[in-house]
PDB file of N, CA and C in Angstrom:
ATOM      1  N   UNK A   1     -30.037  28.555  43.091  1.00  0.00           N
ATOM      2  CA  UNK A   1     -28.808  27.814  43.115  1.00  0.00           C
ATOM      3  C   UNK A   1     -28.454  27.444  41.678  1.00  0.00           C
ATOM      4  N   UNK A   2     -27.535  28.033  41.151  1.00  0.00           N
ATOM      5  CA  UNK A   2     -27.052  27.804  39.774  1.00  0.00           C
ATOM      6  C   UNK A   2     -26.027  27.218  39.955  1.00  0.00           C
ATOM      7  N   UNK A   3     -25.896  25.528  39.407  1.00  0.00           N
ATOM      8  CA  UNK A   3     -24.962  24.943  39.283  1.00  0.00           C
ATOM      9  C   UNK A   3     -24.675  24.668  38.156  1.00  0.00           C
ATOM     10  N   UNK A   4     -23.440  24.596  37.886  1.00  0.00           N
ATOM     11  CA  UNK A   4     -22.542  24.677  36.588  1.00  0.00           C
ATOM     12  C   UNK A   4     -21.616  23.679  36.109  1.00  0.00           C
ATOM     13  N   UNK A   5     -22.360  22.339  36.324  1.00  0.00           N
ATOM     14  CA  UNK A   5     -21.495  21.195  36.342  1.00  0.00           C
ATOM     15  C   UNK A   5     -21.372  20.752  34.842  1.00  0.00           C
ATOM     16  N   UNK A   6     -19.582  20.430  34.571  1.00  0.00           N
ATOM     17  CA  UNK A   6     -19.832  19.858  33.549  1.00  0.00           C
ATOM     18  C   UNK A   6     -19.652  18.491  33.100  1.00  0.00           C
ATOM     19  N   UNK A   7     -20.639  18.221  32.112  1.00  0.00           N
ATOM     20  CA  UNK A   7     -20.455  16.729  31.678  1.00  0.00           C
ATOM     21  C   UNK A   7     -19.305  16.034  31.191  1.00  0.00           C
ATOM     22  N   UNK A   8     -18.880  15.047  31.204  1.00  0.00           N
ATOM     23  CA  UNK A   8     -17.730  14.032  30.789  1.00  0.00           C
ATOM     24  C   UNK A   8     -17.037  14.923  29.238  1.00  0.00           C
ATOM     25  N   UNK A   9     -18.243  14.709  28.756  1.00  0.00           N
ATOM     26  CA  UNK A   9     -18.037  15.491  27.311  1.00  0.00           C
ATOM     27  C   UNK A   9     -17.810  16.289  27.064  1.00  0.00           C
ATOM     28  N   UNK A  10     -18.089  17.199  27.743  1.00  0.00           N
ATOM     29  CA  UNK A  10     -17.604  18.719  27.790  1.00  0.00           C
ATOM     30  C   UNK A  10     -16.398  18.783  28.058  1.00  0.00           C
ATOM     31  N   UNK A  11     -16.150  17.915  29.470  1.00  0.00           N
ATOM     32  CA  UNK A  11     -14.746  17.930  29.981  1.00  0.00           C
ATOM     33  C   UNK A  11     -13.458  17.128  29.026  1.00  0.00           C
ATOM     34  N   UNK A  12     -13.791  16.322  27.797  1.00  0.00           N
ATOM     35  CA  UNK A  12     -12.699  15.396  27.081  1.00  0.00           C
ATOM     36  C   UNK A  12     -12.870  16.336  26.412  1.00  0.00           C
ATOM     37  N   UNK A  13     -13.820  16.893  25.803  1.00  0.00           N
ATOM     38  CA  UNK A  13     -13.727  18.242  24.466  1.00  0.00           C
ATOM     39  C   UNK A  13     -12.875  19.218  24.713  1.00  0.00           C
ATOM     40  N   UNK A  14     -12.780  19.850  26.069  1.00  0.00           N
ATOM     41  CA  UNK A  14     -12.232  20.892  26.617  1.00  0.00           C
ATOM     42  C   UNK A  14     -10.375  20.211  26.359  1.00  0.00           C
ATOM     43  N   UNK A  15     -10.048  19.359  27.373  1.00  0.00           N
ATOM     44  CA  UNK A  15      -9.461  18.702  27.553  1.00  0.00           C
ATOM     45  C   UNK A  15      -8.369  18.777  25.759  1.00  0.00           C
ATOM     46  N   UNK A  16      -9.223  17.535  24.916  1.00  0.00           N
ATOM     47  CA  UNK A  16      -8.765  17.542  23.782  1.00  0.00           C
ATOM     48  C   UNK A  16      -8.390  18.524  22.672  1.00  0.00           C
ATOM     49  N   UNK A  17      -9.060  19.347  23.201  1.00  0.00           N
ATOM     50  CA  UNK A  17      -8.721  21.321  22.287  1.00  0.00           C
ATOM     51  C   UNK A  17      -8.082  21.521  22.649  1.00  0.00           C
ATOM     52  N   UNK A  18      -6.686  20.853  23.416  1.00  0.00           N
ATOM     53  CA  UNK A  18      -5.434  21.873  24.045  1.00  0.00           C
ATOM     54  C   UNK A  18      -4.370  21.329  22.996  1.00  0.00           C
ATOM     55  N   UNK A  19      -3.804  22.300  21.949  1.00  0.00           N
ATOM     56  CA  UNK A  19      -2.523  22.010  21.248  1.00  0.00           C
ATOM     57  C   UNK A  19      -1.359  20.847  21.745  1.00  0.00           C
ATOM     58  N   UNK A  20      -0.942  21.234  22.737  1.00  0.00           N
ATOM     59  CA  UNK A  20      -0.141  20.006  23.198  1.00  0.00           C
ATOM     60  C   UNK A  20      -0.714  19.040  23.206  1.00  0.00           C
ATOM     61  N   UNK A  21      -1.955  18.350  24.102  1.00  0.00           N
ATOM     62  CA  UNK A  21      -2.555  17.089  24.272  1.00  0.00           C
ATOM     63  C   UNK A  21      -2.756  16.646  22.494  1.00  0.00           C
ATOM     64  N   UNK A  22      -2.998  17.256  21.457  1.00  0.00           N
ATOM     65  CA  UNK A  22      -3.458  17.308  20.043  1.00  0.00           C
ATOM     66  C   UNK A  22      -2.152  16.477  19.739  1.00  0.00           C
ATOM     67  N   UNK A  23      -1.224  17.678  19.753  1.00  0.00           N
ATOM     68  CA  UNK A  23       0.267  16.871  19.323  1.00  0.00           C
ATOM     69  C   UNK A  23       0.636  15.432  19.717  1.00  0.00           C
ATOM     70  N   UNK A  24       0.817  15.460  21.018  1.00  0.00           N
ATOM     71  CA  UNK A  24       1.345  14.001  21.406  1.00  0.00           C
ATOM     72  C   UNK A  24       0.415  13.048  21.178  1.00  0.00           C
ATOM     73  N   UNK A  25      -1.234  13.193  20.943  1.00  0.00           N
ATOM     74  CA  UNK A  25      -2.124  12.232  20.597  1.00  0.00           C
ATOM     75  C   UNK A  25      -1.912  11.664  19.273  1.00  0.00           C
ATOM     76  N   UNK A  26      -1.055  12.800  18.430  1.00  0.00           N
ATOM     77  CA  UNK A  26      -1.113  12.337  16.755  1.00  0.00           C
ATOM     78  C   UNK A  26       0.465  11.477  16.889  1.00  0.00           C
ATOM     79  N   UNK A  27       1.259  11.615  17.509  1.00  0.00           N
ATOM     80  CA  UNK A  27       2.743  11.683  18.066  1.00  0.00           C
ATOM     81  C   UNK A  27       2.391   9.887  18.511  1.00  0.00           C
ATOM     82  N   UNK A  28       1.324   9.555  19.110  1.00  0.00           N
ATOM     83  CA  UNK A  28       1.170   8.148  19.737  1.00  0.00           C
ATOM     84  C   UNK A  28       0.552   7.295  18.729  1.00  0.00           C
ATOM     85  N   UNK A  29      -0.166   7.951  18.326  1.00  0.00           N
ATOM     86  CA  UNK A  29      -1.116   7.260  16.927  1.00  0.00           C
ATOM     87  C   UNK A  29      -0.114   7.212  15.418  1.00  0.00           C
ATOM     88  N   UNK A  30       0.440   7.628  15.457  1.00  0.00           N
ATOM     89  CA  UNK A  30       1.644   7.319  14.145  1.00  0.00           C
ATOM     90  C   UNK A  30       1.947   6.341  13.847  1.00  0.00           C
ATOM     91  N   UNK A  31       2.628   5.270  14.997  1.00  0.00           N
ATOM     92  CA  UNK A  31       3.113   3.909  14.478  1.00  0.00           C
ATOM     93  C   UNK A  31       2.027   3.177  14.288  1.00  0.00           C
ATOM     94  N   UNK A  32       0.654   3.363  15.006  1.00  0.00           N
ATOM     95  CA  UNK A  32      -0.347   2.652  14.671  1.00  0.00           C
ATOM     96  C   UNK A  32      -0.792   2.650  13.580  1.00  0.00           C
ATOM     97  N   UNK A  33      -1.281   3.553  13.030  1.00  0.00           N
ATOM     98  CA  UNK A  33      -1.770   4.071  11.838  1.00  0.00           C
ATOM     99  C   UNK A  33      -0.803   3.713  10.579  1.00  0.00           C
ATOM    100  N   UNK A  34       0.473   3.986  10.779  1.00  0.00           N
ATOM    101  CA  UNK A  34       1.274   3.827   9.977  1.00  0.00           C
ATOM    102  C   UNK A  34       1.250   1.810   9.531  1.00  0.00           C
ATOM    103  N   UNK A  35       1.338   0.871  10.906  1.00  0.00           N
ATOM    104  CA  UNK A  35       1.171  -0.364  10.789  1.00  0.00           C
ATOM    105  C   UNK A  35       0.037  -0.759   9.886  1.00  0.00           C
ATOM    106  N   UNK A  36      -1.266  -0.145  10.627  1.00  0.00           N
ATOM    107  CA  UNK A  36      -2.235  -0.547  10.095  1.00  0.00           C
ATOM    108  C   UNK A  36      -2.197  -0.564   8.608  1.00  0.00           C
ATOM    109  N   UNK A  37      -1.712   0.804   7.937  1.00  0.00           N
ATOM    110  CA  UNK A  37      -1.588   1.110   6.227  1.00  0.00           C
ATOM    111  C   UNK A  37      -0.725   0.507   5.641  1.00  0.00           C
ATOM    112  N   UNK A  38       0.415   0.073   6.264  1.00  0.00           N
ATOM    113  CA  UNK A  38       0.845  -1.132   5.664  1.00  0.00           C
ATOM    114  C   UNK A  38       0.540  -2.651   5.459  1.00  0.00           C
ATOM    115  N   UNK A  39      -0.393  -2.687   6.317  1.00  0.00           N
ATOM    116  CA  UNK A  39      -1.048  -4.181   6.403  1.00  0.00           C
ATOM    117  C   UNK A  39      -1.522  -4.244   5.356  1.00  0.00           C
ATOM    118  N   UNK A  40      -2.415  -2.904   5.145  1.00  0.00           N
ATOM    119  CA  UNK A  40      -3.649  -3.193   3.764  1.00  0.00           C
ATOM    120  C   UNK A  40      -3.585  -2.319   2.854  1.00  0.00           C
ATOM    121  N   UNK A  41      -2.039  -2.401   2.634  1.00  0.00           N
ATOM    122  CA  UNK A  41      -1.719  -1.201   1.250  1.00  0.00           C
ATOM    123  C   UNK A  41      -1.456  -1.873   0.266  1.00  0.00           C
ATOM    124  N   UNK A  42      -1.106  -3.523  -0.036  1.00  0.00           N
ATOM    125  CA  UNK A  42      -1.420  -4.594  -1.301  1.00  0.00           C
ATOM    126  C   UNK A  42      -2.888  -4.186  -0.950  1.00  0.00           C
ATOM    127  N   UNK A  43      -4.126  -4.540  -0.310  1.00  0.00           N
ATOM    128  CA  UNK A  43      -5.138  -4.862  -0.790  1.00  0.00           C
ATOM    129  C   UNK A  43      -5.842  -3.762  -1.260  1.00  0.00           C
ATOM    130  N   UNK A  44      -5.108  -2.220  -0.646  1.00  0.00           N
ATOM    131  CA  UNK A  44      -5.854  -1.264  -1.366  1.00  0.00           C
ATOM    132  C   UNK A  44      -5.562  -0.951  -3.038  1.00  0.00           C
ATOM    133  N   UNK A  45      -4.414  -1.466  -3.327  1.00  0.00           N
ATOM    134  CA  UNK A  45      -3.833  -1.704  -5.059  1.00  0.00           C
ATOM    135  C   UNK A  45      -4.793  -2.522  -5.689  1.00  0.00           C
ATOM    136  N   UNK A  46      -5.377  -3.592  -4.868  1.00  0.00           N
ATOM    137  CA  UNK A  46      -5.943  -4.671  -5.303  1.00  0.00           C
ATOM    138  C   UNK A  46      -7.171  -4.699  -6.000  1.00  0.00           C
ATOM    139  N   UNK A  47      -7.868  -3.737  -5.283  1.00  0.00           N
ATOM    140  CA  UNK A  47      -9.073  -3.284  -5.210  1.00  0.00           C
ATOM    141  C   UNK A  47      -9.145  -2.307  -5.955  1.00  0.00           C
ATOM    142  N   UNK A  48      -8.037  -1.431  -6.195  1.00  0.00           N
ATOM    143  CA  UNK A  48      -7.894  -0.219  -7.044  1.00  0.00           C
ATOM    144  C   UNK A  48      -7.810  -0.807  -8.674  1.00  0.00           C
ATOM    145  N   UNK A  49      -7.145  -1.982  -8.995  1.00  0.00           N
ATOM    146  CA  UNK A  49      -6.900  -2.600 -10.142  1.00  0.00           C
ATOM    147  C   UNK A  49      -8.191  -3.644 -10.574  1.00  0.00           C
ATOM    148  N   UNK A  50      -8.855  -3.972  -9.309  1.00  0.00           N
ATOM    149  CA  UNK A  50     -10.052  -4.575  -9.784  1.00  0.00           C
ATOM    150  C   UNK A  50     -11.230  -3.866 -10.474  1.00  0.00           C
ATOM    151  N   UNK A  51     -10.952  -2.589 -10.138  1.00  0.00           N
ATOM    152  CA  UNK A  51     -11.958  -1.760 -10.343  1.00  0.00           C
ATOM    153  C   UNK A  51     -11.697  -1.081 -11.956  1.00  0.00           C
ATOM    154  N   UNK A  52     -10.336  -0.695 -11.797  1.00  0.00           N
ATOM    155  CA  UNK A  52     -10.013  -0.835 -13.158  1.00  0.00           C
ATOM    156  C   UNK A  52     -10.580  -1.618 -14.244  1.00  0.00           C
ATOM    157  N   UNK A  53     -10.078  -2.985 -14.066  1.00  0.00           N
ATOM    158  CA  UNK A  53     -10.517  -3.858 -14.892  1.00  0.00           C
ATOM    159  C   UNK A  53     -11.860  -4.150 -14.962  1.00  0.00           C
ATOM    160  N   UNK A  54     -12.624  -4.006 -14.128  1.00  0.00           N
ATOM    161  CA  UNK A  54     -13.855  -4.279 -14.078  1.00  0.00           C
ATOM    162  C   UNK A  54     -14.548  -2.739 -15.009  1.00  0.00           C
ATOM    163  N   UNK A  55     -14.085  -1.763 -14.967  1.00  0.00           N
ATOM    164  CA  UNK A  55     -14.665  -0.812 -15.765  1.00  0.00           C
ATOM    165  C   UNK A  55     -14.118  -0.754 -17.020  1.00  0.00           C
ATOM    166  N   UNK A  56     -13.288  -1.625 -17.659  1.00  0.00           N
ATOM    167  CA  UNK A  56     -12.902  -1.914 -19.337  1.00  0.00           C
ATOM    168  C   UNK A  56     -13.992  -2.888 -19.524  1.00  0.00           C
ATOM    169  N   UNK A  57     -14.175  -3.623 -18.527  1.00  0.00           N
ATOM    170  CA  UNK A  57     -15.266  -5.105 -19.019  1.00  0.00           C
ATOM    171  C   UNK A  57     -16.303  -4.262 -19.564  1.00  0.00           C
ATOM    172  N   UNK A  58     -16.823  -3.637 -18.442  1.00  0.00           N
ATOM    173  CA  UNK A  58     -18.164  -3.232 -18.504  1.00  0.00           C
ATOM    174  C   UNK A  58     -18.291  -2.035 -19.910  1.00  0.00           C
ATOM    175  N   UNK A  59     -17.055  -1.718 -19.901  1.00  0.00           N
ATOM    176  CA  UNK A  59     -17.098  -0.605 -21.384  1.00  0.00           C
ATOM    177  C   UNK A  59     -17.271  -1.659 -22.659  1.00  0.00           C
ATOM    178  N   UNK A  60     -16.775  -2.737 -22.595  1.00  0.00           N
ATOM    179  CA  UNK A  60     -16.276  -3.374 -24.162  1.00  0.00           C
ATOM    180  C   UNK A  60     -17.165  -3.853 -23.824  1.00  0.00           C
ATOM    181  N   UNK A  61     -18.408  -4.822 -22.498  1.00  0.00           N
ATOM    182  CA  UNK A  61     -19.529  -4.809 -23.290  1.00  0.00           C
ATOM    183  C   UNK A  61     -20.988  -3.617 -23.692  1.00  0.00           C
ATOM    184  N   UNK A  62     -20.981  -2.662 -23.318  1.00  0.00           N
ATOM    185  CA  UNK A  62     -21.359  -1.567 -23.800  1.00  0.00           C
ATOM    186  C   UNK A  62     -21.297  -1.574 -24.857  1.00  0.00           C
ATOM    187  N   UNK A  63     -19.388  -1.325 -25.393  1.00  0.00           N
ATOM    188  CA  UNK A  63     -19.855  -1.175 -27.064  1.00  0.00           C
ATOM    189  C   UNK A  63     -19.953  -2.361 -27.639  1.00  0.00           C
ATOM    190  N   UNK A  64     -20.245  -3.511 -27.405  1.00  0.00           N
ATOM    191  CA  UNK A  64     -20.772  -4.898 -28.122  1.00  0.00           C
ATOM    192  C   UNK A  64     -22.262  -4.399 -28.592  1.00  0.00           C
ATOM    193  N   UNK A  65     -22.708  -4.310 -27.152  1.00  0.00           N
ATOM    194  CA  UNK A  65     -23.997  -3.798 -26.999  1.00  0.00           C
ATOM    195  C   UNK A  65     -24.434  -3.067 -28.028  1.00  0.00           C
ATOM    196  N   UNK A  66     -24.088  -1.936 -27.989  1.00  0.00           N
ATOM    197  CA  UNK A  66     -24.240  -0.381 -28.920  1.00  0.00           C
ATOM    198  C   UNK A  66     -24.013  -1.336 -30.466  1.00  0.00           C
ATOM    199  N   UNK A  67     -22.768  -2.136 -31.002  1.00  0.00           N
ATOM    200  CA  UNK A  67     -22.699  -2.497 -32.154  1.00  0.00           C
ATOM    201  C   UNK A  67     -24.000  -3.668 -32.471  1.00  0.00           C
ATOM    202  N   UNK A  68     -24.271  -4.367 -31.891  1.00  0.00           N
ATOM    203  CA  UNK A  68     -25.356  -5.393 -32.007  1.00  0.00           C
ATOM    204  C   UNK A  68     -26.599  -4.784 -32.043  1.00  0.00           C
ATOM    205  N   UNK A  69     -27.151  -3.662 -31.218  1.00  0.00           N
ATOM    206  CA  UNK A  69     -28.594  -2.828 -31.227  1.00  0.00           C
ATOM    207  C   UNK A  69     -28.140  -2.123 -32.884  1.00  0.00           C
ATOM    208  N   UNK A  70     -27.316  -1.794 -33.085  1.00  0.00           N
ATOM    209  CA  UNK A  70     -27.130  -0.480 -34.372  1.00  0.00           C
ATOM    210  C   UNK A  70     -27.587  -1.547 -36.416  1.00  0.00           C
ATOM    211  N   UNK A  71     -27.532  -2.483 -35.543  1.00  0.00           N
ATOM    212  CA  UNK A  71     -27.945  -3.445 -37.580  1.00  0.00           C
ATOM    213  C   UNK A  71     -28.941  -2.817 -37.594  1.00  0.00           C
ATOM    214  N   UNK A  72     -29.445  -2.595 -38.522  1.00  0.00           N
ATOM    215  CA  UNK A  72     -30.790  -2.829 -38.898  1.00  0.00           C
ATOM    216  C   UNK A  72     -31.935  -3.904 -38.687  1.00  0.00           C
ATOM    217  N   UNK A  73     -31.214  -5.066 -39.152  1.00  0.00           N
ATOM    218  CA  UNK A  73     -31.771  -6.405 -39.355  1.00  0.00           C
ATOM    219  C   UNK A  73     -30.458  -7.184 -39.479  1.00  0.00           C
ATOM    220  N   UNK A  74     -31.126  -8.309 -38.448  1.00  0.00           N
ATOM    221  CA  UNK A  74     -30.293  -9.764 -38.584  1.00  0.00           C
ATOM    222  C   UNK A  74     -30.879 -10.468 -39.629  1.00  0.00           C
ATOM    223  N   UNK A  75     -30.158 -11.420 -40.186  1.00  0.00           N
ATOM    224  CA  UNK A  75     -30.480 -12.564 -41.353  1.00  0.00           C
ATOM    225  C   UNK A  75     -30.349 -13.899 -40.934  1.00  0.00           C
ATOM    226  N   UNK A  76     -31.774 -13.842 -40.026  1.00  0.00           N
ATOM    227  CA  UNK A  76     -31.355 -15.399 -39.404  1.00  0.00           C
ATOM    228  C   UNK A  76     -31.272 -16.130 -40.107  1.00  0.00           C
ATOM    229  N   UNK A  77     -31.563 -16.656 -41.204  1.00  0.00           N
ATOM    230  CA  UNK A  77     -31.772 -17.848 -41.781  1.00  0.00           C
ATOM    231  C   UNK A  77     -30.066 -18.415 -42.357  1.00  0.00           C
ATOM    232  N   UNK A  78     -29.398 -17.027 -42.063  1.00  0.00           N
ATOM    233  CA  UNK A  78     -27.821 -17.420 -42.209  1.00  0.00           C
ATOM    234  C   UNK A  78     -27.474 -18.220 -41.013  1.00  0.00           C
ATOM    235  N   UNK A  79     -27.670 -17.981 -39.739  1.00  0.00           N
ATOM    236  CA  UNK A  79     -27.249 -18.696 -38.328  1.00  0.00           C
ATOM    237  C   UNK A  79     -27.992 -19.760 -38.292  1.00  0.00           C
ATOM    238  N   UNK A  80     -28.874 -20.367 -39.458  1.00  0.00           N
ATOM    239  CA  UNK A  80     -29.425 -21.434 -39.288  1.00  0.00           C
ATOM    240  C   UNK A  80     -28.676 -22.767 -39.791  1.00  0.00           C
TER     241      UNK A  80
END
């Protein structure tokens, strides 16, 4: 007895591979998607500019860094 039943999964996979069902699924999900990216399209700038700035910090102290390791010798007795 060979039975050939198929699982849930099989059956939404099957199901979801049909061009039409594809279309109107992207067709329903539009205004959503579209809402959602406007909700958090300031905070994705936000985050995009933080990051920015946060990678000039981290450069200018680098080259602090790089200029302070490169003396030779400090003369403490001047900072005294």
């Amino acid at each position: 007895m060979n039975m050939s039943f198929k699982t849930i999964r099989d059956t939404c996979i099957e199901y979801l591979n049909k061009e039409d069902i594809k279309h109107d699924l992207k067709e329903i999900l539009k205004p959503i998607v579209s809402t959602i990216y406007n909700e958090i399209y300031i905070y994705i700038w936000l985050i995009c500019f933080y990051n920015v700035v946060f990678i000039f910090i981290v450069l200018a102290n680098f080259i602090l860094l790089v200029r302070v390791l490169r003396k030779p010798y400090m003369d403490v007795e001047k900072y005294i």
